[in-house]
N, C-alpha and C. Protein backbone atom coordinates (compact mmCIF):
# COMPACT_ATOMS: atom_id res chain seq x y z
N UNK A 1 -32.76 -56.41 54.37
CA UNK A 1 -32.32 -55.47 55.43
C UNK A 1 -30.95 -54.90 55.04
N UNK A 2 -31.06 -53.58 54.82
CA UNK A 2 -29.40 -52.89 54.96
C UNK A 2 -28.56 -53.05 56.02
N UNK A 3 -27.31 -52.84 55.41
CA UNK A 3 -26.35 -52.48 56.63
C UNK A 3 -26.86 -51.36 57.82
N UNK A 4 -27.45 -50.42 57.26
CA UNK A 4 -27.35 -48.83 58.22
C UNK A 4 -28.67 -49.48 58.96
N UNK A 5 -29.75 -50.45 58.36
CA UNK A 5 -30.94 -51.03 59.37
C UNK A 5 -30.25 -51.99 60.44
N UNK A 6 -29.27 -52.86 59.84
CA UNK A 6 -28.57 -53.72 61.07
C UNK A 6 -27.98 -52.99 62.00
N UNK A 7 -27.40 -52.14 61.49
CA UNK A 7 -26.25 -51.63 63.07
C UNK A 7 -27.85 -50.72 63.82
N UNK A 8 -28.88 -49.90 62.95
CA UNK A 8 -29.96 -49.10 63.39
C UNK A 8 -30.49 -50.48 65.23
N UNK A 9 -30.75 -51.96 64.47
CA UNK A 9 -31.37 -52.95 65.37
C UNK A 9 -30.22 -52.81 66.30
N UNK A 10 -29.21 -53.15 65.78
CA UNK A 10 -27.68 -53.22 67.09
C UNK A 10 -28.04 -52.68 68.12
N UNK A 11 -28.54 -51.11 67.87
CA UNK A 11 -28.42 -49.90 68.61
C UNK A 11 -29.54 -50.32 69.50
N UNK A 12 -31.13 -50.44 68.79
CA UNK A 12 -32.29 -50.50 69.44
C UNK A 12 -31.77 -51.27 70.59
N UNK A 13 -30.97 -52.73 70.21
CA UNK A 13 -30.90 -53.76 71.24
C UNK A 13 -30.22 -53.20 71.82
N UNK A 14 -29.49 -52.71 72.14
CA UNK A 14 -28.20 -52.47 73.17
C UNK A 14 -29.25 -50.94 74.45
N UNK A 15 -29.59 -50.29 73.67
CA UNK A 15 -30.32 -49.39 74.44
C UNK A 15 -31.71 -50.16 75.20
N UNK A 16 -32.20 -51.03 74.42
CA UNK A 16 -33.35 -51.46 75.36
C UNK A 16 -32.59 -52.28 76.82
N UNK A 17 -31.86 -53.25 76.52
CA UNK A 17 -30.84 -54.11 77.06
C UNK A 17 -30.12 -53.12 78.79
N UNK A 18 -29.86 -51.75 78.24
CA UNK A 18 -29.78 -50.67 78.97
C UNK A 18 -30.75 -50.03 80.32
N UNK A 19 -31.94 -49.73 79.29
CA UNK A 19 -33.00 -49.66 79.73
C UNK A 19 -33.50 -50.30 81.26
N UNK A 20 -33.51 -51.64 80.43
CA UNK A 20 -34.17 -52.84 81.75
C UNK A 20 -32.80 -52.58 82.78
N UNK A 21 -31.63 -52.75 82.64
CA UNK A 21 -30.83 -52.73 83.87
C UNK A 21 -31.13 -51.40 84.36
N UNK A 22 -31.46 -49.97 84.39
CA UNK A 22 -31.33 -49.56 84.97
C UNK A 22 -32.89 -49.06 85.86
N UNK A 23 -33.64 -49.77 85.88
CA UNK A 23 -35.05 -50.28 86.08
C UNK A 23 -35.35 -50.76 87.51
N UNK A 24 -33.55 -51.57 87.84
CA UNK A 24 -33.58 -51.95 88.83
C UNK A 24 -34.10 -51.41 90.36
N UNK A 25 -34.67 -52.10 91.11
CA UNK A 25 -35.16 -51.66 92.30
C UNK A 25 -34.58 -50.78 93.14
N UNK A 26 -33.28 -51.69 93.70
CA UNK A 26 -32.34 -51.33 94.24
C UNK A 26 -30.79 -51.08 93.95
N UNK A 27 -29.90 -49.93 94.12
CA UNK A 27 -29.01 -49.81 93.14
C UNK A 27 -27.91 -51.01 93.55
N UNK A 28 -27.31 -51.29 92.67
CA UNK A 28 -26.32 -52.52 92.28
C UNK A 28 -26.89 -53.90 92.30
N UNK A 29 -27.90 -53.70 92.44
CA UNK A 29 -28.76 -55.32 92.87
C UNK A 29 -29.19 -55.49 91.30
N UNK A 30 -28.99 -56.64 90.71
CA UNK A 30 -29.44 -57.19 89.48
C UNK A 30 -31.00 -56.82 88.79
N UNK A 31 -31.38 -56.25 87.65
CA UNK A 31 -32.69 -56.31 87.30
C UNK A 31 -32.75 -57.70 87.09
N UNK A 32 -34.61 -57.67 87.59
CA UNK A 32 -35.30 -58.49 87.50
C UNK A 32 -36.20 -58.63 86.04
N UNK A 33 -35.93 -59.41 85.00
CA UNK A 33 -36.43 -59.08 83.49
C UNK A 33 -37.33 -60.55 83.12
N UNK A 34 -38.36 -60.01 82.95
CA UNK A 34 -39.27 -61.24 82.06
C UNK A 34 -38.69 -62.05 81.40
N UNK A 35 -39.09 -63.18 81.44
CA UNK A 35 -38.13 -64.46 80.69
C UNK A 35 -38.18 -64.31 78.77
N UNK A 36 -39.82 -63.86 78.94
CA UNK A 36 -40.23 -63.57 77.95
C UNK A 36 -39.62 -62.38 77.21
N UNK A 37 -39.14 -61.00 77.99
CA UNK A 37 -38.54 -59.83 77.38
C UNK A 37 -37.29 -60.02 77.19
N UNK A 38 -36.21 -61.00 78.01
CA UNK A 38 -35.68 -61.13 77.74
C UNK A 38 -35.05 -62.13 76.45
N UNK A 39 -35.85 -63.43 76.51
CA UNK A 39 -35.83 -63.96 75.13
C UNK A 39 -35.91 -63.54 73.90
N UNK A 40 -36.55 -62.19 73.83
CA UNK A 40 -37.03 -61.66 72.61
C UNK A 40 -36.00 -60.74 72.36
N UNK A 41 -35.38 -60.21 73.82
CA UNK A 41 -34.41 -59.21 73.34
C UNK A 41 -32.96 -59.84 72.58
N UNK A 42 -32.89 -61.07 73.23
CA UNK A 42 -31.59 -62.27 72.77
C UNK A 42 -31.90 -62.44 71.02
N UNK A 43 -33.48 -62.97 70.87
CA UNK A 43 -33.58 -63.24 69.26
C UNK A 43 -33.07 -62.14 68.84
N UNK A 44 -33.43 -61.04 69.29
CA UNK A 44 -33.39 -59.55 68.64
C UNK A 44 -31.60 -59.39 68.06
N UNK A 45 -31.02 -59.53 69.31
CA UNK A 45 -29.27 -59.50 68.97
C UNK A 45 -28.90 -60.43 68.02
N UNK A 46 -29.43 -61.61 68.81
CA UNK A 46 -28.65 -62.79 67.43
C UNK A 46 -29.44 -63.00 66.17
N UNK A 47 -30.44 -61.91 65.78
CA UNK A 47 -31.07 -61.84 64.50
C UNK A 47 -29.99 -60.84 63.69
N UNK A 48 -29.55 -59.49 64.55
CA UNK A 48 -29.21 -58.17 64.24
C UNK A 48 -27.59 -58.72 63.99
N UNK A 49 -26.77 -59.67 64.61
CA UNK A 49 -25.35 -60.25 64.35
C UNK A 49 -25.46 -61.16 63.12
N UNK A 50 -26.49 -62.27 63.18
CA UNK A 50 -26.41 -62.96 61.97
C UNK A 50 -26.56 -61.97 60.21
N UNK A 51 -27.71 -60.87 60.37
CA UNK A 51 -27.68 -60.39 59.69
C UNK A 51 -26.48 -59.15 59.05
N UNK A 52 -25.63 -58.75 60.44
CA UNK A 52 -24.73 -57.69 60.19
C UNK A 52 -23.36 -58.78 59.20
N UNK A 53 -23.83 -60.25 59.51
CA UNK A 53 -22.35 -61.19 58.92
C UNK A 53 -22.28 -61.50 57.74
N UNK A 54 -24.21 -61.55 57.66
CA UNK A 54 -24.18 -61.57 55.85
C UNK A 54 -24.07 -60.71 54.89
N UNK A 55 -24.33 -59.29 55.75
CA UNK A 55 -24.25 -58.29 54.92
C UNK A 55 -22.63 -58.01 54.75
N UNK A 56 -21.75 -58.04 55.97
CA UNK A 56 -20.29 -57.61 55.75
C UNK A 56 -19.82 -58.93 54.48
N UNK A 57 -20.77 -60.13 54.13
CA UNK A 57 -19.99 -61.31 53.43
C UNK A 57 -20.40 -60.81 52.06
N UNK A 58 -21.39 -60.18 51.88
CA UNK A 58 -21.98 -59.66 50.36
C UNK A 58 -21.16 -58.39 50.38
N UNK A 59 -20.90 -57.50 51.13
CA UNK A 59 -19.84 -56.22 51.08
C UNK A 59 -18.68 -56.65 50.47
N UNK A 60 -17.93 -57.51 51.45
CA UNK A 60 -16.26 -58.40 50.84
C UNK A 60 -16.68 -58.81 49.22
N UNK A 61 -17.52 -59.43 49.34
CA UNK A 61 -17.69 -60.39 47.92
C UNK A 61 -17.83 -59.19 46.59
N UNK A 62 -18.30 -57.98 46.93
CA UNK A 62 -18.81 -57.33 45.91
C UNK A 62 -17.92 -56.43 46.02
N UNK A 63 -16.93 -55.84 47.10
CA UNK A 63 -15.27 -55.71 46.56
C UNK A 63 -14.22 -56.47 45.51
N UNK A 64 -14.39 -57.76 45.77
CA UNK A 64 -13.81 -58.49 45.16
C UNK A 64 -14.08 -58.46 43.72
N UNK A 65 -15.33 -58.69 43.37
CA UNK A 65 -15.92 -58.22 42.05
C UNK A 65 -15.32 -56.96 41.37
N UNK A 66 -15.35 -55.64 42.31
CA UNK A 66 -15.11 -54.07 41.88
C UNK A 66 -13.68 -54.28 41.62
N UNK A 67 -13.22 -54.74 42.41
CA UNK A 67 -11.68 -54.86 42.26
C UNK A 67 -11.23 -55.59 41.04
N UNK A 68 -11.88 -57.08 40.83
CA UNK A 68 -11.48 -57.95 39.15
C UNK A 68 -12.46 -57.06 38.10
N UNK A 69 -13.36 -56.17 38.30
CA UNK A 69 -13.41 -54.95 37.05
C UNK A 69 -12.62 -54.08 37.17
N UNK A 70 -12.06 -53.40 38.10
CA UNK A 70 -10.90 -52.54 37.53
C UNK A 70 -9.61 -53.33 37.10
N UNK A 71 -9.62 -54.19 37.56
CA UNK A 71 -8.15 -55.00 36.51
C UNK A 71 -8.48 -55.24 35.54
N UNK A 72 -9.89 -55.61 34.95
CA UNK A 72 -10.05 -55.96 33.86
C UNK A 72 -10.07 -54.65 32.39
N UNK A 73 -10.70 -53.68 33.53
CA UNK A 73 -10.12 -52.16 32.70
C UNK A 73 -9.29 -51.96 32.78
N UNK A 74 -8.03 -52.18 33.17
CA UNK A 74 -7.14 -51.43 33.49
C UNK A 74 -6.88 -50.39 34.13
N UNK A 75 -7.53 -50.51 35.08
CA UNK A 75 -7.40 -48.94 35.99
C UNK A 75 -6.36 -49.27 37.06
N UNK A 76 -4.96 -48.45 37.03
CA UNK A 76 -4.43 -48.50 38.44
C UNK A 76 -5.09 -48.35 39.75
N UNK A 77 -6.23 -48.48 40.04
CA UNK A 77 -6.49 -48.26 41.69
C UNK A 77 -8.06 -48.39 41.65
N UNK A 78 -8.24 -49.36 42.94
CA UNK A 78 -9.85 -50.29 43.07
C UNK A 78 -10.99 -49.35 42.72
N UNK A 79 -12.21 -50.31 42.19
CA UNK A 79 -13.54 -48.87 42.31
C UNK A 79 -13.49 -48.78 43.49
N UNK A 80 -13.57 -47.38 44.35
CA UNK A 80 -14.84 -47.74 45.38
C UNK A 80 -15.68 -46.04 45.37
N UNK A 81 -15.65 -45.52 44.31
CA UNK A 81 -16.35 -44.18 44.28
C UNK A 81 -17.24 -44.40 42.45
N UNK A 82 -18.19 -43.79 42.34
CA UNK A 82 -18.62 -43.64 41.07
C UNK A 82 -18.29 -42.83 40.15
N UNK A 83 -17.47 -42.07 40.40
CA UNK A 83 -16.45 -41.80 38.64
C UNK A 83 -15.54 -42.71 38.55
N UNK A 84 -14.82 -43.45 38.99
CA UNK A 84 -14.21 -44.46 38.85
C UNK A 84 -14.77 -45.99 38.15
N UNK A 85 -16.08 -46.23 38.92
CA UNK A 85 -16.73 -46.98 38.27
C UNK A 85 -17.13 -46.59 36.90
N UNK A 86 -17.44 -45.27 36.32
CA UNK A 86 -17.77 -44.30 35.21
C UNK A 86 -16.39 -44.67 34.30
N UNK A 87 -15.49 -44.76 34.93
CA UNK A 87 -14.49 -44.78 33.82
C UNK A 87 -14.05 -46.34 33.27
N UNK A 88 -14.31 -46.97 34.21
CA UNK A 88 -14.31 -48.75 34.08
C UNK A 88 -15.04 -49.33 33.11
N UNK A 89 -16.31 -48.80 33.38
CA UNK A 89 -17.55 -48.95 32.18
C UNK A 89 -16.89 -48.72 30.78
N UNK A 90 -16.09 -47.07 30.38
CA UNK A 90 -15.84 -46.49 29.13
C UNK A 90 -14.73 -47.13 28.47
N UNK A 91 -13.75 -47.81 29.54
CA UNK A 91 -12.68 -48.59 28.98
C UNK A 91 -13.30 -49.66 28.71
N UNK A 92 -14.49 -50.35 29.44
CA UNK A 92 -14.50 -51.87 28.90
C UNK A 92 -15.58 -51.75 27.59
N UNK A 93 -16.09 -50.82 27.63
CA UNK A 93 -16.87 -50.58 26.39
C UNK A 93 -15.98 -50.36 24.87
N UNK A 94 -14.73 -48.98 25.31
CA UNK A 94 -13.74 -49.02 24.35
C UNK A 94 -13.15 -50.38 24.02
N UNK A 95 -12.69 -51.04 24.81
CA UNK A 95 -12.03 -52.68 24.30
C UNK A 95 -13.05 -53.41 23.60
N UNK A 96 -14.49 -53.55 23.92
CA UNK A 96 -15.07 -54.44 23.50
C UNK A 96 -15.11 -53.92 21.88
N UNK A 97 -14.99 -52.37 21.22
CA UNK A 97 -15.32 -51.66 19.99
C UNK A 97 -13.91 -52.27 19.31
N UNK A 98 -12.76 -52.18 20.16
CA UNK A 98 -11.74 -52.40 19.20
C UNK A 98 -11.51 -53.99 19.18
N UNK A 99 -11.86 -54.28 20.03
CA UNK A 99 -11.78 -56.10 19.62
C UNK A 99 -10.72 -56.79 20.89
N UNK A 100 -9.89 -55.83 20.96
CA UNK A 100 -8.74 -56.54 21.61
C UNK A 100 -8.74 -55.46 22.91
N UNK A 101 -8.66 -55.93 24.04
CA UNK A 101 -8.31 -54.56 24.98
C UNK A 101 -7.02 -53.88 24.54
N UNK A 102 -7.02 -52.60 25.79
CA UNK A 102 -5.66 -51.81 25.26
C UNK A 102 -4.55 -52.39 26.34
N UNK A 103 -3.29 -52.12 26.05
CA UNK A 103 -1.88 -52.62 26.86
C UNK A 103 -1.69 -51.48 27.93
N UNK A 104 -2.54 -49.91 27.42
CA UNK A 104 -2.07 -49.73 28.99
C UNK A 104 -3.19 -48.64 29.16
N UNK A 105 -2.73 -47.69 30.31
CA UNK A 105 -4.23 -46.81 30.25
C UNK A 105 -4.18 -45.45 28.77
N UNK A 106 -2.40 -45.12 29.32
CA UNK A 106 -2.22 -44.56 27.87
C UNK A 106 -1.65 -44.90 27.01
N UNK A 107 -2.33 -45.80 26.04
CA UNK A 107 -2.09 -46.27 25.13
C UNK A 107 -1.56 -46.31 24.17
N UNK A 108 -1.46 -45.33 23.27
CA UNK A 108 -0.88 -44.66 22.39
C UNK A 108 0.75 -44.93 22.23
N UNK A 109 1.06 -45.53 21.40
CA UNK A 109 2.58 -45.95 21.81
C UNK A 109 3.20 -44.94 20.54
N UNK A 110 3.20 -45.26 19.76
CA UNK A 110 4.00 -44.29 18.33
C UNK A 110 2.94 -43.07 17.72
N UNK A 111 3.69 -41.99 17.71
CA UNK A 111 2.91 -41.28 16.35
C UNK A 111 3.78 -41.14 15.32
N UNK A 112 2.56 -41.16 14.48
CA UNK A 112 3.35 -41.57 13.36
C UNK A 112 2.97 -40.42 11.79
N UNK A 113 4.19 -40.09 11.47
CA UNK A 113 4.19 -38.78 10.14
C UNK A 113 4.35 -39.63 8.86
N UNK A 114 3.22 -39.65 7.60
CA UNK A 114 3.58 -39.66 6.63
C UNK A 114 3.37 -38.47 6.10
N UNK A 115 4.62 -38.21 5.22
CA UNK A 115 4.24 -36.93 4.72
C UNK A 115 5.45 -37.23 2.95
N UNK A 116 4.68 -36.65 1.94
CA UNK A 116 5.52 -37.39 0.74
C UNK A 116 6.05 -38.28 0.51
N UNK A 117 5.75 -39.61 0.86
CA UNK A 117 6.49 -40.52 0.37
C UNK A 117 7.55 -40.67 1.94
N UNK A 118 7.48 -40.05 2.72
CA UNK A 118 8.30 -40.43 3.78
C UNK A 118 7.82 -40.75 5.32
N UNK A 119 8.07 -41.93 5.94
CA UNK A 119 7.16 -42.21 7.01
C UNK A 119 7.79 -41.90 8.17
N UNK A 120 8.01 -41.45 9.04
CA UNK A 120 8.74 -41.49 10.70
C UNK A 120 7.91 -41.42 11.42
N UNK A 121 8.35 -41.70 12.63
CA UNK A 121 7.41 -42.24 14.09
C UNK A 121 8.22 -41.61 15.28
N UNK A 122 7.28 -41.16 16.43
CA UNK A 122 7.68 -40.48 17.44
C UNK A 122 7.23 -41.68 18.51
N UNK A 123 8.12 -42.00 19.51
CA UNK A 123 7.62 -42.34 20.87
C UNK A 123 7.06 -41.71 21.11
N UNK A 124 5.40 -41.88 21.46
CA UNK A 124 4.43 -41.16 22.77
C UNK A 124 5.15 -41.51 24.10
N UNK A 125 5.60 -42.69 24.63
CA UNK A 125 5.76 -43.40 25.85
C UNK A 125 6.73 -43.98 25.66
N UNK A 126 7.62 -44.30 26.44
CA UNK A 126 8.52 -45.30 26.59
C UNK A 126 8.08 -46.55 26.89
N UNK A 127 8.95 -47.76 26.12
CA UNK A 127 8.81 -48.81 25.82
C UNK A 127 10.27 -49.52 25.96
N UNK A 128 10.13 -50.69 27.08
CA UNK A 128 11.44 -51.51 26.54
C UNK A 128 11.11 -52.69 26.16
N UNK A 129 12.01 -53.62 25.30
CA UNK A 129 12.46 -54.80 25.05
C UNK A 129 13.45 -55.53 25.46
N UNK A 130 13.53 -56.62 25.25
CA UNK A 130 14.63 -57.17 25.59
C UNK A 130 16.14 -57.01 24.57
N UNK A 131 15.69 -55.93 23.70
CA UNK A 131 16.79 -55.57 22.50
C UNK A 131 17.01 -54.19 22.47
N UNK A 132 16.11 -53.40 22.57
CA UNK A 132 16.29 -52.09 23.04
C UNK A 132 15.27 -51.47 24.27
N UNK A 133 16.06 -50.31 24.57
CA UNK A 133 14.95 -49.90 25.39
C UNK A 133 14.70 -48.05 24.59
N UNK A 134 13.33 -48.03 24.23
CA UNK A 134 12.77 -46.96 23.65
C UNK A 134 12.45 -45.59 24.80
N UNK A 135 12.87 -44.60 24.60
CA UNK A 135 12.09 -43.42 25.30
C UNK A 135 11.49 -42.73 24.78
N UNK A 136 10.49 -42.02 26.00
CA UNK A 136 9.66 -41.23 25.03
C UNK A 136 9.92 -39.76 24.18
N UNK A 137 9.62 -39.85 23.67
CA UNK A 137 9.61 -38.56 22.54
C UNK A 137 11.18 -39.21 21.44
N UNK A 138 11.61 -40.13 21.47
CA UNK A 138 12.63 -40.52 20.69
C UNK A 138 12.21 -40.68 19.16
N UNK A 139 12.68 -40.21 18.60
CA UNK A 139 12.02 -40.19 16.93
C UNK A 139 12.96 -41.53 16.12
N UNK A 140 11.91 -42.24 15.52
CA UNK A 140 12.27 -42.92 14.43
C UNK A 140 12.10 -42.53 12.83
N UNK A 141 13.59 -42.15 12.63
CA UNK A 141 12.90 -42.07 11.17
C UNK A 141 13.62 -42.96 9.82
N UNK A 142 14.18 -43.94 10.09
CA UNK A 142 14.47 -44.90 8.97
C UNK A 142 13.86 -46.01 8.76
N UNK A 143 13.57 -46.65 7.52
CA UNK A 143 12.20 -47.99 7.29
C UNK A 143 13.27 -48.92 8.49
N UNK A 144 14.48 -49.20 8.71
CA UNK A 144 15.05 -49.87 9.37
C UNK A 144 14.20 -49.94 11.17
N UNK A 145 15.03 -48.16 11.65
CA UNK A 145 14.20 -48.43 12.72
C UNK A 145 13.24 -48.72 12.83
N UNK A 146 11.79 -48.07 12.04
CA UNK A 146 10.93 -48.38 12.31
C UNK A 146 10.16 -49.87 12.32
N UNK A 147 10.82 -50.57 11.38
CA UNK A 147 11.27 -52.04 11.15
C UNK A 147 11.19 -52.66 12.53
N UNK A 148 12.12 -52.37 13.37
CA UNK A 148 12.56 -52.87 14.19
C UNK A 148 11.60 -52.59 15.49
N UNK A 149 10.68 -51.67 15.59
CA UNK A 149 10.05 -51.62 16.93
C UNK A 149 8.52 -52.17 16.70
N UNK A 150 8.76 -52.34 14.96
CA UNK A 150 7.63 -53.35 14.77
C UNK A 150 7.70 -54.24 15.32
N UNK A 151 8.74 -54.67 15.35
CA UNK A 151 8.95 -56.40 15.52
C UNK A 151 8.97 -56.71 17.02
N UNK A 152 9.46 -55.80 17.50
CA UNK A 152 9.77 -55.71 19.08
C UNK A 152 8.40 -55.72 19.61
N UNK A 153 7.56 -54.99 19.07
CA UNK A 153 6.15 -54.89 19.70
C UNK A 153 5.47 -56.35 19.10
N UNK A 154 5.62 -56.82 17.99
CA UNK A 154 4.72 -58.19 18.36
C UNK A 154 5.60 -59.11 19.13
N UNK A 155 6.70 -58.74 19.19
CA UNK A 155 7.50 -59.74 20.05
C UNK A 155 6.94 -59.86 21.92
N UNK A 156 6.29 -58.24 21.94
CA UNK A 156 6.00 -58.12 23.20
C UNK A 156 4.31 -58.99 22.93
N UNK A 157 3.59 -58.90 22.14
CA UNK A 157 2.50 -58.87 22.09
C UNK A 157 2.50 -60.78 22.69
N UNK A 158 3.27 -61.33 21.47
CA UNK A 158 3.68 -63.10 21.85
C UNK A 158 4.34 -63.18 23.25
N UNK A 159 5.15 -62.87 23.57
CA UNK A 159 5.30 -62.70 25.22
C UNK A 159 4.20 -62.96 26.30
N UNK A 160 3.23 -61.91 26.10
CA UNK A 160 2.15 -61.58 27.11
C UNK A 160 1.07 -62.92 26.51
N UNK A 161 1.38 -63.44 25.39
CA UNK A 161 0.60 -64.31 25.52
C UNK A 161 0.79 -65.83 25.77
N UNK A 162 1.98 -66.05 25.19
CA UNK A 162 2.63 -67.52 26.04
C UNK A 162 2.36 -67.26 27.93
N UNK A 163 2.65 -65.56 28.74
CA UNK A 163 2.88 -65.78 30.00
C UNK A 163 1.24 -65.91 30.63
N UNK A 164 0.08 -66.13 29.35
CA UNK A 164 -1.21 -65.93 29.73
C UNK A 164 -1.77 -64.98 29.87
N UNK A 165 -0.90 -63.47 29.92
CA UNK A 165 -1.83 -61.88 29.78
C UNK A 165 -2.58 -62.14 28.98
N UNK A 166 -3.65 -60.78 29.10
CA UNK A 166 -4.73 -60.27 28.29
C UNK A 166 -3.96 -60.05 26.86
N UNK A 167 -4.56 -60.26 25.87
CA UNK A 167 -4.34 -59.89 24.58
C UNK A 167 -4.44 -58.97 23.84
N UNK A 168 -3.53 -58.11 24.34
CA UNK A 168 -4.00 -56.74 24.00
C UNK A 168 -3.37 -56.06 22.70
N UNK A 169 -3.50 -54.54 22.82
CA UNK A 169 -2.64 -53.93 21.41
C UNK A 169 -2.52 -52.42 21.72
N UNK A 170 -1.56 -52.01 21.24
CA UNK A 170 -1.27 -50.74 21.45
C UNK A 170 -1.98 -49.85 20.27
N UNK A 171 -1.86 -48.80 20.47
CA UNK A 171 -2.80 -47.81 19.56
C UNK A 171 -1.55 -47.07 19.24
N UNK A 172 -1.83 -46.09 17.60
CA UNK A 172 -0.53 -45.25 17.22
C UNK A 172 -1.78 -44.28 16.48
N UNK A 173 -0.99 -43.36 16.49
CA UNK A 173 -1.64 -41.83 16.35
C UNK A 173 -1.17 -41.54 14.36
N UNK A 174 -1.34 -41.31 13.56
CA UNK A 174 -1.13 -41.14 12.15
C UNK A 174 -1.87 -39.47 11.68
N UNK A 175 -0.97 -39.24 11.28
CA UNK A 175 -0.48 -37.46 10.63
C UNK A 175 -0.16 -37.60 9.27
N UNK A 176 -1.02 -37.43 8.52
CA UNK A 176 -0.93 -37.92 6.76
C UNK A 176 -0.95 -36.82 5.75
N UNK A 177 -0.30 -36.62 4.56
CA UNK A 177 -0.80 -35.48 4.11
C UNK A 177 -1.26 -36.05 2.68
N UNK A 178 -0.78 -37.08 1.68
CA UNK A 178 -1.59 -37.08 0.08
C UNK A 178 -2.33 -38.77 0.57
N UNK A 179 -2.94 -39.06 -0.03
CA UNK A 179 -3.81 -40.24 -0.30
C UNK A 179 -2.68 -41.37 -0.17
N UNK A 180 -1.91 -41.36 -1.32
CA UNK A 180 -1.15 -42.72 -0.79
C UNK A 180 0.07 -42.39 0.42
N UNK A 181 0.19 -41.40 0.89
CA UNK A 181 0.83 -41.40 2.29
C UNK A 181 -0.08 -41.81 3.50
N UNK A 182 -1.54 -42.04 2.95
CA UNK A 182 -2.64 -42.56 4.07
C UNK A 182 -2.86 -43.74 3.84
N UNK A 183 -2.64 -44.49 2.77
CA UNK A 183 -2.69 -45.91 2.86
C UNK A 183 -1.44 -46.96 2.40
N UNK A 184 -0.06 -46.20 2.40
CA UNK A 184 1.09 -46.73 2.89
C UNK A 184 0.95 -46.72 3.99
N UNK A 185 0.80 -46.35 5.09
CA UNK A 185 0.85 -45.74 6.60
C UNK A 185 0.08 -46.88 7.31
N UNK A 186 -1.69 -46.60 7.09
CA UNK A 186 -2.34 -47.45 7.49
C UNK A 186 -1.72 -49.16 7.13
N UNK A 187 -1.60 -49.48 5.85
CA UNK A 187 -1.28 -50.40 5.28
C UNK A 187 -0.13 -51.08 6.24
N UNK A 188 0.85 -50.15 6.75
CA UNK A 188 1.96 -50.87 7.14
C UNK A 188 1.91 -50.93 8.71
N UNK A 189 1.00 -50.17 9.78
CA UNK A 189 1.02 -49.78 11.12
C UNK A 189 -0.14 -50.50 11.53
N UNK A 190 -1.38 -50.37 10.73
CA UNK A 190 -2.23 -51.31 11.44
C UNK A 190 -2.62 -53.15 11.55
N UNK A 191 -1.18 -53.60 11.00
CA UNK A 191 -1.01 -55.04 11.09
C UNK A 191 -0.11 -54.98 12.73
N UNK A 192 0.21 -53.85 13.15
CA UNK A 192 0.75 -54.03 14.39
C UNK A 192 -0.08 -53.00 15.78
N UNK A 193 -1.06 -52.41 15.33
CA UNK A 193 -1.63 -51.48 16.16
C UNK A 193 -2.69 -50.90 16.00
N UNK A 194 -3.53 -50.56 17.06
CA UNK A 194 -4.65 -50.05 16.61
C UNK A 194 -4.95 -48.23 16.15
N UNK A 195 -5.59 -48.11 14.88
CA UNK A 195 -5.48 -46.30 14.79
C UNK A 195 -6.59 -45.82 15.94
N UNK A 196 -5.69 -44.80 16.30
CA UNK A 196 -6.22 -43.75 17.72
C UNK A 196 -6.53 -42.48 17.36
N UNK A 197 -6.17 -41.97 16.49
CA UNK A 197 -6.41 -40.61 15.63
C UNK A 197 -6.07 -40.38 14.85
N UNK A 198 -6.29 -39.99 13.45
CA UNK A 198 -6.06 -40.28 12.64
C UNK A 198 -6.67 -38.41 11.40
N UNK A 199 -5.63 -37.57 11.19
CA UNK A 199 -5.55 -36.85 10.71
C UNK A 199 -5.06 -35.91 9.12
N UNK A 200 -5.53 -35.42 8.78
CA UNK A 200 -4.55 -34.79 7.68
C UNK A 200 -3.85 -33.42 7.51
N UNK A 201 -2.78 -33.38 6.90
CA UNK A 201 -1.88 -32.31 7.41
C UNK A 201 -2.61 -30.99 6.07
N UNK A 202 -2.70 -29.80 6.68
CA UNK A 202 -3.47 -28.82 5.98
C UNK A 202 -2.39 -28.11 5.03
C-alpha cells in the first residue's frame, strides 16, 4: 500500500464516519450505528494509522540513506529531486574509475605548464595549510615552490587520514608541449594527484 492509498483510506474513513453521524434521526441526538459497521469502520482507521506509520518509518529511513549517498558523493545538499540523484550516481561512478574519491566537488587543485624544459603551476582553487595559505589563480613557478605544495598536499592527504576522512586526491590539469615535457610532468605530479585533462600546446 502507498502513502497517497493510506491517506486515500484516511479520507474514505473519516467521510464514512461523517456519513453515519449525520443519519441521525433527530438533530443533536447521537447516531444510532451497527456494532458491526461500526467495528469495521474502527479496523478500517487503525489499519489506515498503522499503515500511514510504516510508511512515514520507510520514508525517514530512505532519507537517511539519500542523505549518506550524497555525503558519500560529495554533494553539498541532500538528494531529494532526480538530477541530483543523476549527479550522485556520476560522482560515485567517477571515484570508483579513479580509485580514490575526489577531495572536493571541484577538484582540480593546480594547473600545471610544461613547456621546454620548464614546469609552473597555477592555483585553480585556493588551498590552505598549516604553513601557507595558497589562493586561487596564484602562480608557482620555481622547482622550490612547487616542491613545497607538494608536500603540503600529502601532508593534507595524511591529515584526513589519521582524523579518519575519506581518502581522497586532488586532480591537476597538465598543458605540455615536447614529449619529455609530458613525462617529466606526469612523472613528477601524478605521485601526488590525479590527471584531469591533459593536453598539448599547438
Amino acid at each position: 500500500m502507498t502513502l497517497a492509498e493510506v491517506f486515500l483510506l484516511l479520507l474514505i474513513v473519516g467521510w464514512y464516519g461523517s456519513k453515519l453521524e449525520s443519519t441521525s434521526p433527530e438533530p443533536g441526538a447521537p447516531a444510532v450505528v451497527p456494532r458491526e459497521k461500526y467495528d469495521e469502520a474502527e479496523r478500517l482507521r487503525l489499519q489506515a494509522e498503522k499503515a500511514l506509520a510504516e510508511k512515514t518509518r520507510q520514508y525517514e529511513q530512505l532519507d537517511r540513506i539519500l542523505d549518506w549517498i550524497a555525503k558519500t558523493a560529495g554533494l553539498p545538499t541532500p538528494i531529494r529531486d532526480l538530477d541530483t540523484a543523476k549527479t550522485a550516481i556520476e560522482n560515485i561512478r567517477a571515484d570508483a574509475r579513479r580509485g580514490r574519491p575526489a577531495c572536493e566537488s571541484d577538484n582540480v587543485l593546480l594547473d600545471v605548464l610544461a613547456d621546454s624544459g620548464k614546469v609552473s603551476a597555477t592555483m585553480r582553487r585556493g588551498f590552505s595549510t598549516d604553513m601557507h595559505v595558497y589562493s586561487q589563480g596564484q602562480r608557482l613557478d620555481s622547482a622550490g615552490q612547487i616542491d613545497s605544495i607538494l608536500r603540503e598536499v600529502d601532508q593534507f592527504y595524511q591529515g584526513r587520514a589519521v582524523n579518519g576522512q575519506s581518502n581522497c586526491v586532488f586532480d591537476f590539469a597538465l598543458v605540455w608541449r615536447t614529449d619529455s615535457d609530458y613525462r617529466a610532468a606526469r612523472e613528477k605530479f601524478e605521485h601526488h594527484f590525479y590527471p584531469e585533462r591533459i593536453r598539448q600546446l599547438k
